[in-house]
C-alpha atoms as a PDB file:
ATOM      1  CA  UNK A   1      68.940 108.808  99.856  1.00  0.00           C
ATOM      2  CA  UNK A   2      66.038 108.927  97.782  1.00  0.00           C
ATOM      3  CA  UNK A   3      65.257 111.464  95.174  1.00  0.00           C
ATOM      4  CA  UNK A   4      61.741 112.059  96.272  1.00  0.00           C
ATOM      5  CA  UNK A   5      59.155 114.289  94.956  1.00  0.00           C
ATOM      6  CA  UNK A   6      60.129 116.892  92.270  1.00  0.00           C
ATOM      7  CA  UNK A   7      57.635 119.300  93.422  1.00  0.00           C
ATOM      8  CA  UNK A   8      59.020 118.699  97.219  1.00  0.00           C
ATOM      9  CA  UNK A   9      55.388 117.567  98.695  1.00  0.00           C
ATOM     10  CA  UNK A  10      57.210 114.110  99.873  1.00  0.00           C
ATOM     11  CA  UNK A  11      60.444 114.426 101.110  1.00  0.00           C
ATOM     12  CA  UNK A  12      63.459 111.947 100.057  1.00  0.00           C
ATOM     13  CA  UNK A  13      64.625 109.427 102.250  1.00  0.00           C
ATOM     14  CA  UNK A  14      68.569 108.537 102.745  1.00  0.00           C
ATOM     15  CA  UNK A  15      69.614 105.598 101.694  1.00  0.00           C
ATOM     16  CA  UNK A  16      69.810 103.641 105.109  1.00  0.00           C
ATOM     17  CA  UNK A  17      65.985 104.930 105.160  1.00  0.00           C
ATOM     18  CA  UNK A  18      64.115 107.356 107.036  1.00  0.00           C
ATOM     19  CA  UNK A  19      63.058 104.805 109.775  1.00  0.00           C
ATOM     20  CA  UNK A  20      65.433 103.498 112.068  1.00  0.00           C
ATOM     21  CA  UNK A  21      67.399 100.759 111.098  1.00  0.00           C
ATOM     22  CA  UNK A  22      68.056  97.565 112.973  1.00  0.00           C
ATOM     23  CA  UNK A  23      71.100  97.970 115.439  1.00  0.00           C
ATOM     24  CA  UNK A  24      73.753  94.946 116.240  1.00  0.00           C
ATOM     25  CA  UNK A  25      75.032  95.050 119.974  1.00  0.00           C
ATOM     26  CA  UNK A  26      78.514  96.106 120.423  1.00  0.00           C
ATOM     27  CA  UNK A  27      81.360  94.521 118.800  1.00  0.00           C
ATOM     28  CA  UNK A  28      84.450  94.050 120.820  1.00  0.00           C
ATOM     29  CA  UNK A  29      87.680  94.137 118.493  1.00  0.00           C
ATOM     30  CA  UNK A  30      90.464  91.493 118.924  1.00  0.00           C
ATOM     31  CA  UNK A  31      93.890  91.857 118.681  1.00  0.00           C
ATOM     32  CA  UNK A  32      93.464  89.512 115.487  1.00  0.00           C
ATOM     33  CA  UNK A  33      90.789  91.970 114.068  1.00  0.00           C
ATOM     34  CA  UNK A  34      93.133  94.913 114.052  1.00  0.00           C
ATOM     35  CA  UNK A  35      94.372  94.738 110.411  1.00  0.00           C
ATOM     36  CA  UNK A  36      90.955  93.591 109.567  1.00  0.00           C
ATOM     37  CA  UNK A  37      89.816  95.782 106.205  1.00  0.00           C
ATOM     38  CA  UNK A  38      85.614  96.346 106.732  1.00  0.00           C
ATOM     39  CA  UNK A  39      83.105  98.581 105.351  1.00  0.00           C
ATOM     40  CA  UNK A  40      80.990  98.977 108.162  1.00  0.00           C
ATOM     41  CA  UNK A  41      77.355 101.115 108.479  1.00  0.00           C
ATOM     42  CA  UNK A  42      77.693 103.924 111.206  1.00  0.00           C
ATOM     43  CA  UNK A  43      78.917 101.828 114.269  1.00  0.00           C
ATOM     44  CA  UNK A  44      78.440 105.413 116.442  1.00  0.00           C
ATOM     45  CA  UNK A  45      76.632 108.230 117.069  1.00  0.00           C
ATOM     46  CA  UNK A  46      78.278 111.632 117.704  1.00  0.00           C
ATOM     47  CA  UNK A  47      76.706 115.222 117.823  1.00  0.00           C
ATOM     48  CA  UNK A  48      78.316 118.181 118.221  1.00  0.00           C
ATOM     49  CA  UNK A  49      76.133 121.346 118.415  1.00  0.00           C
ATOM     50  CA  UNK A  50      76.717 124.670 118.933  1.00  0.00           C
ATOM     51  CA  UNK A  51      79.556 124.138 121.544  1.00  0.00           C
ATOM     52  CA  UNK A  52      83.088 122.814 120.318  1.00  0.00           C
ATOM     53  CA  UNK A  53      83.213 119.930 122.383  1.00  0.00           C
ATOM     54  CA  UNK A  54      82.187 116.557 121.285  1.00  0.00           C
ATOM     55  CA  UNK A  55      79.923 114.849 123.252  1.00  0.00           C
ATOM     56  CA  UNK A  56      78.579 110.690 122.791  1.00  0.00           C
ATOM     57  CA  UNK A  57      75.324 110.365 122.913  1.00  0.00           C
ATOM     58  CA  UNK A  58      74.948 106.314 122.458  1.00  0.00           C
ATOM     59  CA  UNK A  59      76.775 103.391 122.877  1.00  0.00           C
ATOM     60  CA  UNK A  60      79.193 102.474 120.104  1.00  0.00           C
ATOM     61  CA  UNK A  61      77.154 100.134 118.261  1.00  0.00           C
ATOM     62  CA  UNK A  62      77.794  98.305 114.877  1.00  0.00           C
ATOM     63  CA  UNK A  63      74.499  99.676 112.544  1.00  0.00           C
ATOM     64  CA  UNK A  64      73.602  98.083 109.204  1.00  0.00           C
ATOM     65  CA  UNK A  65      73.265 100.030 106.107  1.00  0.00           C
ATOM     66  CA  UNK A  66      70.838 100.399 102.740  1.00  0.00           C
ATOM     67  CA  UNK A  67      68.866  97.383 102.685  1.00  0.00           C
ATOM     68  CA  UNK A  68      70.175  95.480 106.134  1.00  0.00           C
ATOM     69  CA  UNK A  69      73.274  94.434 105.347  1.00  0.00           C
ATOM     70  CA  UNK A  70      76.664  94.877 107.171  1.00  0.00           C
ATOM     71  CA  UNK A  71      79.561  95.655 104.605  1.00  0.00           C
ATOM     72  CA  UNK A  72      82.522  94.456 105.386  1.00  0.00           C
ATOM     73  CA  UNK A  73      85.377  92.456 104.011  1.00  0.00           C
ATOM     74  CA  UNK A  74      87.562  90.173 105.476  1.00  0.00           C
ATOM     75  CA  UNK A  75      90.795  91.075 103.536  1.00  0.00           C
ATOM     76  CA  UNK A  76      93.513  91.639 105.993  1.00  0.00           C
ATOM     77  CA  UNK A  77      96.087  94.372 105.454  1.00  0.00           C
ATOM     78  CA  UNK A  78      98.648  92.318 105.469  1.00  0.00           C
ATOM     79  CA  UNK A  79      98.200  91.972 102.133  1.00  0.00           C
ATOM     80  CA  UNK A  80      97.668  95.716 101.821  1.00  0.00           C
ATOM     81  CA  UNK A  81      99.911  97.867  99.966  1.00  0.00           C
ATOM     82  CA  UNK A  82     102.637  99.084 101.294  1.00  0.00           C
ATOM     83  CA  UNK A  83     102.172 101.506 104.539  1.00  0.00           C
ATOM     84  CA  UNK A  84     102.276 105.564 103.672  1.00  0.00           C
ATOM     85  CA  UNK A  85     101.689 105.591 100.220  1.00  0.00           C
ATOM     86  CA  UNK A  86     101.688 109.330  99.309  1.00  0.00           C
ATOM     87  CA  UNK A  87     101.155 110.579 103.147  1.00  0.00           C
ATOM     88  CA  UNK A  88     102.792 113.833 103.687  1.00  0.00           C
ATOM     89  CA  UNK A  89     104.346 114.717 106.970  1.00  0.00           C
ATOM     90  CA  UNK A  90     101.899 117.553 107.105  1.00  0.00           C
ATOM     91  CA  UNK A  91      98.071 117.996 106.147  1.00  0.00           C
ATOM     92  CA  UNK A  92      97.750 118.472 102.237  1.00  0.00           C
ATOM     93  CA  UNK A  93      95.032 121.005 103.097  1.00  0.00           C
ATOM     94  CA  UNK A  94      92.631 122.421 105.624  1.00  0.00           C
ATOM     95  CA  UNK A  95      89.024 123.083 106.405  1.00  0.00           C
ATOM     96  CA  UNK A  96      88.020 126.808 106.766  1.00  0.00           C
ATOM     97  CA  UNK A  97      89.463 128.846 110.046  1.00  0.00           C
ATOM     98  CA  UNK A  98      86.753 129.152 112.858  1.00  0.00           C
ATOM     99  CA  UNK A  99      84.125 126.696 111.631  1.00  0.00           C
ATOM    100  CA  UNK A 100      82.255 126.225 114.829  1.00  0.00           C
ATOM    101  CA  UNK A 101      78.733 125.303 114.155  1.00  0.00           C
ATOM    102  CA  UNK A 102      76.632 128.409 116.131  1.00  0.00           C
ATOM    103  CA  UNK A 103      73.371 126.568 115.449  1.00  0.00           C
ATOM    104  CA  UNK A 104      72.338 123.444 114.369  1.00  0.00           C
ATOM    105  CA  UNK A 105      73.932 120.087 114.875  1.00  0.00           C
ATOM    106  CA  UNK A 106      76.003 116.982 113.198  1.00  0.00           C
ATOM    107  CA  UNK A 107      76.946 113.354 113.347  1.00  0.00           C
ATOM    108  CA  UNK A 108      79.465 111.413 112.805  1.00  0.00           C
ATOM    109  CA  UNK A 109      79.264 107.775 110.757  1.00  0.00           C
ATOM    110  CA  UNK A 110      81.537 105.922 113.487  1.00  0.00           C
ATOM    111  CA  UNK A 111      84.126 107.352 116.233  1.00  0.00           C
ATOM    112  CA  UNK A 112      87.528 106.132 117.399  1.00  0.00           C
ATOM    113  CA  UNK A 113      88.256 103.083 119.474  1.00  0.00           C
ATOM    114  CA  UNK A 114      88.620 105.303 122.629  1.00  0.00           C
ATOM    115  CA  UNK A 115      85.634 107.553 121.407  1.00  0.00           C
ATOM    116  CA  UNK A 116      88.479 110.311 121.102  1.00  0.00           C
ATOM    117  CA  UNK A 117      86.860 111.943 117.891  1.00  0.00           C
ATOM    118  CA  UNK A 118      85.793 110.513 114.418  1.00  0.00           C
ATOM    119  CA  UNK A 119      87.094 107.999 112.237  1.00  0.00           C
ATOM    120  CA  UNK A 120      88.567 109.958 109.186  1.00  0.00           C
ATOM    121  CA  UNK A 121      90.323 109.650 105.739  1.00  0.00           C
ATOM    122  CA  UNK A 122      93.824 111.062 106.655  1.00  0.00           C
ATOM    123  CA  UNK A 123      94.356 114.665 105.399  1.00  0.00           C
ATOM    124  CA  UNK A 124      98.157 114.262 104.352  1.00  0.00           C
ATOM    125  CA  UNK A 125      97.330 112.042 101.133  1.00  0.00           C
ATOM    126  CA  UNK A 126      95.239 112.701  98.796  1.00  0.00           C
ATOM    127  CA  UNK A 127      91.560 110.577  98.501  1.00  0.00           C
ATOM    128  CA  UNK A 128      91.631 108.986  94.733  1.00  0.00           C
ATOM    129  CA  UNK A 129      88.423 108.139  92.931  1.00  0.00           C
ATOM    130  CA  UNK A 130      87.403 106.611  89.608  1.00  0.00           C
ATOM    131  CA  UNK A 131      83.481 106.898  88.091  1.00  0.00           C
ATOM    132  CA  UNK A 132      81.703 104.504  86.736  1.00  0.00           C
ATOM    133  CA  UNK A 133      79.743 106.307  84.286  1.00  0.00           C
ATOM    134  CA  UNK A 134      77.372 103.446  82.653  1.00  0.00           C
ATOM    135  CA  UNK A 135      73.757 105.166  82.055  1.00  0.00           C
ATOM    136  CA  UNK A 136      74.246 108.108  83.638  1.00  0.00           C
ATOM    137  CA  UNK A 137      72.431 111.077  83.561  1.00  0.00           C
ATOM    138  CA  UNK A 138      73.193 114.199  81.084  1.00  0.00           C
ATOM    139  CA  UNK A 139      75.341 116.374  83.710  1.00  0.00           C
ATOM    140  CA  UNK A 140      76.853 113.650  85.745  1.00  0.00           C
ATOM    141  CA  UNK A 141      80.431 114.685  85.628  1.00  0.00           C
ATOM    142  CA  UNK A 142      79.243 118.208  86.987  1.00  0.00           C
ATOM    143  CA  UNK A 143      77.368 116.864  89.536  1.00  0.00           C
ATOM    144  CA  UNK A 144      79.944 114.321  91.029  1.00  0.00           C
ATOM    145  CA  UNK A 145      82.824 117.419  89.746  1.00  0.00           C
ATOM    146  CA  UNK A 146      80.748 120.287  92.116  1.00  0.00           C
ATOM    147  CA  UNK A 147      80.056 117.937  95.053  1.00  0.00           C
ATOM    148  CA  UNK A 148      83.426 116.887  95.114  1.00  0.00           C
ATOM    149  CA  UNK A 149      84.318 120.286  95.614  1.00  0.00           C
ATOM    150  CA  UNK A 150      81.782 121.161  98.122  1.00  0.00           C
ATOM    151  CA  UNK A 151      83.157 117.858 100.064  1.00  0.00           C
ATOM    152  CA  UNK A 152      86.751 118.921  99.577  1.00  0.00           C
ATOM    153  CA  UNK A 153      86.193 122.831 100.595  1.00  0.00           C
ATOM    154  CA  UNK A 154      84.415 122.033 103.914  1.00  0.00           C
ATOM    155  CA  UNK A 155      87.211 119.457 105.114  1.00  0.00           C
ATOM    156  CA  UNK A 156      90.121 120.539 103.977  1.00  0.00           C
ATOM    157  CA  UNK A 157      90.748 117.110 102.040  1.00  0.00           C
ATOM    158  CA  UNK A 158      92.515 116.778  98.827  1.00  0.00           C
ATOM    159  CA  UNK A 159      90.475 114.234  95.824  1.00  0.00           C
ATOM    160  CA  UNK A 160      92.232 113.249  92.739  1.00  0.00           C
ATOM    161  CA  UNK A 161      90.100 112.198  89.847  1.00  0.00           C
ATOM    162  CA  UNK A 162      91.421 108.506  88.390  1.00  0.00           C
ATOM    163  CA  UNK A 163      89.066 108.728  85.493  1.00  0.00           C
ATOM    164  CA  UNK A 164      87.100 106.354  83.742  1.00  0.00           C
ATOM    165  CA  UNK A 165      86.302 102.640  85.550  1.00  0.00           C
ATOM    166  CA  UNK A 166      84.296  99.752  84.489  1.00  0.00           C
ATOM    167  CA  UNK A 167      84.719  98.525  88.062  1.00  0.00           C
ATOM    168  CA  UNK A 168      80.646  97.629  88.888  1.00  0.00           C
ATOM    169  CA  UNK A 169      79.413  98.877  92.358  1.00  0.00           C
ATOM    170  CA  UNK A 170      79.164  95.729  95.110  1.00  0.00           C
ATOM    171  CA  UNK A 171      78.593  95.865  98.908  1.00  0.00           C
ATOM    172  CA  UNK A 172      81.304  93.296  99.007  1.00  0.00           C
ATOM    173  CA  UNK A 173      84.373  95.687  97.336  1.00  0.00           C
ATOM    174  CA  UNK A 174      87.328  94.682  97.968  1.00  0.00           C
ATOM    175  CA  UNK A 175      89.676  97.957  99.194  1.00  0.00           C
ATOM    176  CA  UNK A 176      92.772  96.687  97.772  1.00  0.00           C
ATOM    177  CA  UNK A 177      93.118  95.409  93.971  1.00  0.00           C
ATOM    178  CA  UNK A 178      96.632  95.098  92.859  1.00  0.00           C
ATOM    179  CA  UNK A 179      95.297  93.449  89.790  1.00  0.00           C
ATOM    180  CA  UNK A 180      92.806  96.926  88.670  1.00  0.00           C
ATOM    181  CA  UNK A 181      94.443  99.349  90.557  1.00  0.00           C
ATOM    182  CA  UNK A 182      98.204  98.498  91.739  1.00  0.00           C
ATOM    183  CA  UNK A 183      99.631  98.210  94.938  1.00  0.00           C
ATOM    184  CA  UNK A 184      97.133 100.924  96.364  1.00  0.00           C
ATOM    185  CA  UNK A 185      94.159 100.838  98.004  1.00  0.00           C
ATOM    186  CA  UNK A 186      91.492 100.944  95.930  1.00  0.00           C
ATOM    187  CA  UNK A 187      90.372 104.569  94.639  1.00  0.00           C
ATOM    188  CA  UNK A 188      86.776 105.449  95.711  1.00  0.00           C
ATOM    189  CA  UNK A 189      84.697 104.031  93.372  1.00  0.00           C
ATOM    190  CA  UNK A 190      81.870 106.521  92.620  1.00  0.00           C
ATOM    191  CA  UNK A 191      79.182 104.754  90.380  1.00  0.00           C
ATOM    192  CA  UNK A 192      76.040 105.282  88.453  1.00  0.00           C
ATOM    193  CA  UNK A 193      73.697 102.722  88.864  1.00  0.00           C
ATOM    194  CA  UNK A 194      70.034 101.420  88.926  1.00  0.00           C
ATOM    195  CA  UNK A 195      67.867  98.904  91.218  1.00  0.00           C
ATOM    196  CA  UNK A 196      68.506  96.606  88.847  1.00  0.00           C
ATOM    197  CA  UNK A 197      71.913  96.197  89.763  1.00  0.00           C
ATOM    198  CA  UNK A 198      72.165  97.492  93.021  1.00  0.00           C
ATOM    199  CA  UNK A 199      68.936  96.001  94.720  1.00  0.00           C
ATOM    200  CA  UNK A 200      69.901  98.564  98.019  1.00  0.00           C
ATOM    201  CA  UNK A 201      68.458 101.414  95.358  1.00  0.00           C
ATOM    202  CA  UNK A 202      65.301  99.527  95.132  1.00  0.00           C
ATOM    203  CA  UNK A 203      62.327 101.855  95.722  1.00  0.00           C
ATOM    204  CA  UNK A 204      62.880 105.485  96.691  1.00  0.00           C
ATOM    205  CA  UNK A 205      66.614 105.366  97.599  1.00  0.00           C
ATOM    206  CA  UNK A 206      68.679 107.130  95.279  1.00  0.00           C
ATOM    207  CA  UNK A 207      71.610 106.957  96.715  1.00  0.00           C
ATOM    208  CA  UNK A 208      73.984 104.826  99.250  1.00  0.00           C
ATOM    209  CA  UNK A 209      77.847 105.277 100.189  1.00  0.00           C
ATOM    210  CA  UNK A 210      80.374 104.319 102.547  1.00  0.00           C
ATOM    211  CA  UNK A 211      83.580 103.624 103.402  1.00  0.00           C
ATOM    212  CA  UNK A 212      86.443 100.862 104.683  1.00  0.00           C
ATOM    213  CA  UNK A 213      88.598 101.454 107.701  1.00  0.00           C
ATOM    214  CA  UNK A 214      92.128  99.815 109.047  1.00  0.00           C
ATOM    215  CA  UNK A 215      92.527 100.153 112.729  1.00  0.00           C
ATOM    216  CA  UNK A 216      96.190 100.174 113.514  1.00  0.00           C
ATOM    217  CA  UNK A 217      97.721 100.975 117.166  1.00  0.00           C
ATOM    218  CA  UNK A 218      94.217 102.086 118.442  1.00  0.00           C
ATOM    219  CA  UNK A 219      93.756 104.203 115.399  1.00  0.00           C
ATOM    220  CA  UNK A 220      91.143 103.810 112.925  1.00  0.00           C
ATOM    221  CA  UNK A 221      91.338 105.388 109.368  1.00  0.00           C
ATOM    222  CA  UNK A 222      89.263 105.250 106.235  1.00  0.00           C
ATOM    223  CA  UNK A 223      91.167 104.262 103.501  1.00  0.00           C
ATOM    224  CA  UNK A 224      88.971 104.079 100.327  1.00  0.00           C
ATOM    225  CA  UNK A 225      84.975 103.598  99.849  1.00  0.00           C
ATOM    226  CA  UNK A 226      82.246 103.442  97.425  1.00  0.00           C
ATOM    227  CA  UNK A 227      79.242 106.322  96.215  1.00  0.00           C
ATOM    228  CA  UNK A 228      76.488 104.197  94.073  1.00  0.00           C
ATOM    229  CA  UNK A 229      74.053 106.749  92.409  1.00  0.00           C
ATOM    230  CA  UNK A 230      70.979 106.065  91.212  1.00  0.00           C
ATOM    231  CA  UNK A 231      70.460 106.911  87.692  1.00  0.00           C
ATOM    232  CA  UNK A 232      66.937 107.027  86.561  1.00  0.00           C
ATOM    233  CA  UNK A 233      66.122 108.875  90.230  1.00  0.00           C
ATOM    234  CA  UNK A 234      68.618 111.524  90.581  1.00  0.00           C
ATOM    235  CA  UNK A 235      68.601 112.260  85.989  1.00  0.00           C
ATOM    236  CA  UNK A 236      64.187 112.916  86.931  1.00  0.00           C
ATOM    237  CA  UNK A 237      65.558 115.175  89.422  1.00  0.00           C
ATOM    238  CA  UNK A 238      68.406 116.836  87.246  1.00  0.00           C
ATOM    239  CA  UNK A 239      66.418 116.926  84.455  1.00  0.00           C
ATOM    240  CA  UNK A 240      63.681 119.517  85.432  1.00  0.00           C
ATOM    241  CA  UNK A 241      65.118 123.361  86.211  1.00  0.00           C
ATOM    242  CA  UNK A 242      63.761 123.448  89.406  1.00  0.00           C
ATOM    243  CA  UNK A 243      64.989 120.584  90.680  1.00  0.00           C
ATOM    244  CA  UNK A 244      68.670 120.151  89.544  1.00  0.00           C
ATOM    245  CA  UNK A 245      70.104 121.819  92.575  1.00  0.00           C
ATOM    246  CA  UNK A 246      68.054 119.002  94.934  1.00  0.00           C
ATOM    247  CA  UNK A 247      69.891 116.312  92.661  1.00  0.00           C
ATOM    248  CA  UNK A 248      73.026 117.868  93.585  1.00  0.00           C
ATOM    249  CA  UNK A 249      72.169 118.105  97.063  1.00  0.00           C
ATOM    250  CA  UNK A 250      71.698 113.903  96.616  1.00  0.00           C
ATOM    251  CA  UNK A 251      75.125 113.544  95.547  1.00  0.00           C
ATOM    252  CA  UNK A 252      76.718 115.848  97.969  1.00  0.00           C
ATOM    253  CA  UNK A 253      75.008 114.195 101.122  1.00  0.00           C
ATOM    254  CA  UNK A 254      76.410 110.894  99.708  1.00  0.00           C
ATOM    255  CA  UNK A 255      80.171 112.259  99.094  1.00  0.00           C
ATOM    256  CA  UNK A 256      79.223 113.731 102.963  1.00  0.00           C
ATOM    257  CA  UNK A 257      78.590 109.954 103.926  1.00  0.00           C
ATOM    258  CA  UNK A 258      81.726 108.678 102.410  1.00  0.00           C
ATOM    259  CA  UNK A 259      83.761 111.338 104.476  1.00  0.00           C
ATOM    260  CA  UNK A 260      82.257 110.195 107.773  1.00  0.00           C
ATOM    261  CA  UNK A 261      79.110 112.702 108.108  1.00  0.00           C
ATOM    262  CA  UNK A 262      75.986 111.092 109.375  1.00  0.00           C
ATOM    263  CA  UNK A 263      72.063 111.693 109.819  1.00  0.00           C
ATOM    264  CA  UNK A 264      70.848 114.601 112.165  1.00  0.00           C
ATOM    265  CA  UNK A 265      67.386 115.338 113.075  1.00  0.00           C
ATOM    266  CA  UNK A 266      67.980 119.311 112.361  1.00  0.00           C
ATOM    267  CA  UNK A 267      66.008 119.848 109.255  1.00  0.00           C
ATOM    268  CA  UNK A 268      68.297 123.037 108.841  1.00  0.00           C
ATOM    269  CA  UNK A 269      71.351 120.860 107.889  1.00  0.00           C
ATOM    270  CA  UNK A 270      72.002 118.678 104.564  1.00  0.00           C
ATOM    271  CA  UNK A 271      72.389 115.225 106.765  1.00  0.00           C
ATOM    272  CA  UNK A 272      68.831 115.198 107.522  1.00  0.00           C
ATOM    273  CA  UNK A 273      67.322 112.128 106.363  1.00  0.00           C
ATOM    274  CA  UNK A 274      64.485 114.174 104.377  1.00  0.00           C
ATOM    275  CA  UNK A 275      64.465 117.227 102.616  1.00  0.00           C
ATOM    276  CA  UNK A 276      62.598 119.744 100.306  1.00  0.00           C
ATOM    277  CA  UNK A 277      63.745 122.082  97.606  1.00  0.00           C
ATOM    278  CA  UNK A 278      64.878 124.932 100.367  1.00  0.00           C
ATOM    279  CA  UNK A 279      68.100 122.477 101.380  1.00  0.00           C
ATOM    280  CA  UNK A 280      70.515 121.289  98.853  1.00  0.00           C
ATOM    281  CA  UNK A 281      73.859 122.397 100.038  1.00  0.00           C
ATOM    282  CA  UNK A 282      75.475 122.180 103.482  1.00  0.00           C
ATOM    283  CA  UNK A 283      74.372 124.006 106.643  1.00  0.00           C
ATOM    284  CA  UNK A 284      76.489 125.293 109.801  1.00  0.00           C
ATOM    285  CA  UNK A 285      76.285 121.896 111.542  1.00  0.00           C
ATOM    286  CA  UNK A 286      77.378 120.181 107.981  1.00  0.00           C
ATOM    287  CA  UNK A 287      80.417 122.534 107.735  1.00  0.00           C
ATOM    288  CA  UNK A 288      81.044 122.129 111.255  1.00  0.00           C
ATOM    289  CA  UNK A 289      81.355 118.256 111.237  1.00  0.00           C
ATOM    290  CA  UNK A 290      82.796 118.511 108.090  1.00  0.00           C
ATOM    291  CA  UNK A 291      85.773 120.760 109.348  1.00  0.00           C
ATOM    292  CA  UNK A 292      86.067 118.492 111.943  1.00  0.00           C
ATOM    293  CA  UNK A 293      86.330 115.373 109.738  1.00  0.00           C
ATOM    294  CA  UNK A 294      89.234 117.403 107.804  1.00  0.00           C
ATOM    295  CA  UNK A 295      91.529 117.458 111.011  1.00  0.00           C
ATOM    296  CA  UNK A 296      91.986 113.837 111.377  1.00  0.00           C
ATOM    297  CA  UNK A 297      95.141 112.702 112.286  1.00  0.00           C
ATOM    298  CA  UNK A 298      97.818 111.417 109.192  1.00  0.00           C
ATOM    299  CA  UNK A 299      98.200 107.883 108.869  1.00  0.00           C
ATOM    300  CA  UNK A 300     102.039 107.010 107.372  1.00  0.00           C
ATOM    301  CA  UNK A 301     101.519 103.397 108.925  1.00  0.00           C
ATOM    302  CA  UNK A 302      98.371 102.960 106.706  1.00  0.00           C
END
């Protein structure tokens, strides 16, 4: 995402760009790819409108993210931590009762195997995440604190703040660090950042984020992911009155990304690749994707 204009004459672009990006043709999993760890760009479309059903509107295709490049890693699971670390038998929480979008729409970053409803971060364990905090702006921790929140209201999913990291943000992460983490996967890493060091925040993008999935049994869950923030873009934007609530509506679109929201074309809803001043926190097709992000399935064999 990119921070834009303060004044909200150009609008701010996500951070896989306002144009289209390039599209791979399908990619057939093999039986050796299912414990495959990956970070992948949003391999589906999915809208659901006003009516409750989901309906598949392309292909299932393997997209590209930020600056053209597919994020993945090739660490298999098997060298995971162990399976059902802190799952619950039940869901830890839940997204509001009757969240059906009545108008406007949403997407989803990638959709099950069988196209039988999104890929997900299960809701029976909590989602852990560190910040990296080098040169960020004056109100960061508020910022990533409130959109947390917003995230965590609308699905239903519990986040546990790890603190402090001097983990630096890389398209190549690995999800699972014994070494800087223990025998977890990796917590999101949410991280303040610059072009310099990030080239994918190069230009107008002031934000990108995703996240890595483990297929298991035909069932694909996210299991930890990265937020890297732009600092000089998003501390312009949060350091002018008028425009701190637009920098907060940057960081909450990205926590939306890392969930498993993607772009609309509704300019009514937060996932819209551009915006103005009148749209910094989530509309009824936002909450409604979001709610349905929060009902995932649990995961004890992840």
């Amino acid at each position: 995402m990119s921070a834009g204009d303060p004044q909200g004459l150009n609008p701010w672009v996500d951070a896989r760009g306002a144009q289209p990006y390039p599209l791979l043709l399908p990619h057939p999993r093999y039986a050796a790819e299912e414990n495959v760890v990956r970070f992948l760009g949003a391999p589906a479309r999915v809208r659901r409108g006003p009516r409750p059903a989901i309906l598949v509107l392309g292909a299932m295709l393997i997209g590209v993210v930020a600056a053209g490049s597919l994020w993945w890693t090739s660490t298999s699971s098997a060298f995971g931590p162990p399976a059902g670390l802190e799952e619950s038998a039940l869901p830890l929480g839940a997204p509001p009762p009757d969240r059906h979008a009545t108008s406007g729409s949403f997407a989803f970053s990638a959709v099950q195997p069988d196209g039988g409803g999104p890929v997900a971060y299960s809701p029976c364990r909590p989602i852990h995440y560190v910040v990296r905090p080098d040169g960020a702006p004056a109100g960061s921790e508020e910022y990533v604190r409130a959109a947390v929140e917003r995230v965590s209201a609308a699905t239903g999913l519990q986040f546990v703040d790890d603190g402090i990291t001097q983990e630096a943000p890389s398209a190549a992460r690995e999800a699972y660090q014994p070494e800087a983490y223990g025998r977890r996967w990796a917590p999101v890493l949410i991280a303040w950042s610059s072009a310099a060091e990030s080239p994918e925040l190069a230009d107008d993008v002031a934000g990108i984020a995703g996240s890595a999935s483990v297929t298991r049994a035909g069932r694909t869950v996210y299991v930890t992911g990265s937020v890297t923030l732009d600092s000089e873009d998003i501390g312009a934007l949060a350091a002018v009155p008028a425009t701190r609530a637009v920098a907060l509506g940057v960081v909450t679109h990205e926590l939306a990304h890392l969930v498993g929201l993607d772009h609309v074309d509704d300019r009514a809803q937060l996932m819209y690749p551009s915006t103005s001043l009148a749209i910094s926190d989530f509309g009824t097709g936002d909450l409604a994707g979001l709610a349905a992000l929060g009902t995932g399935e649990c995961a004890p064999d992840v």
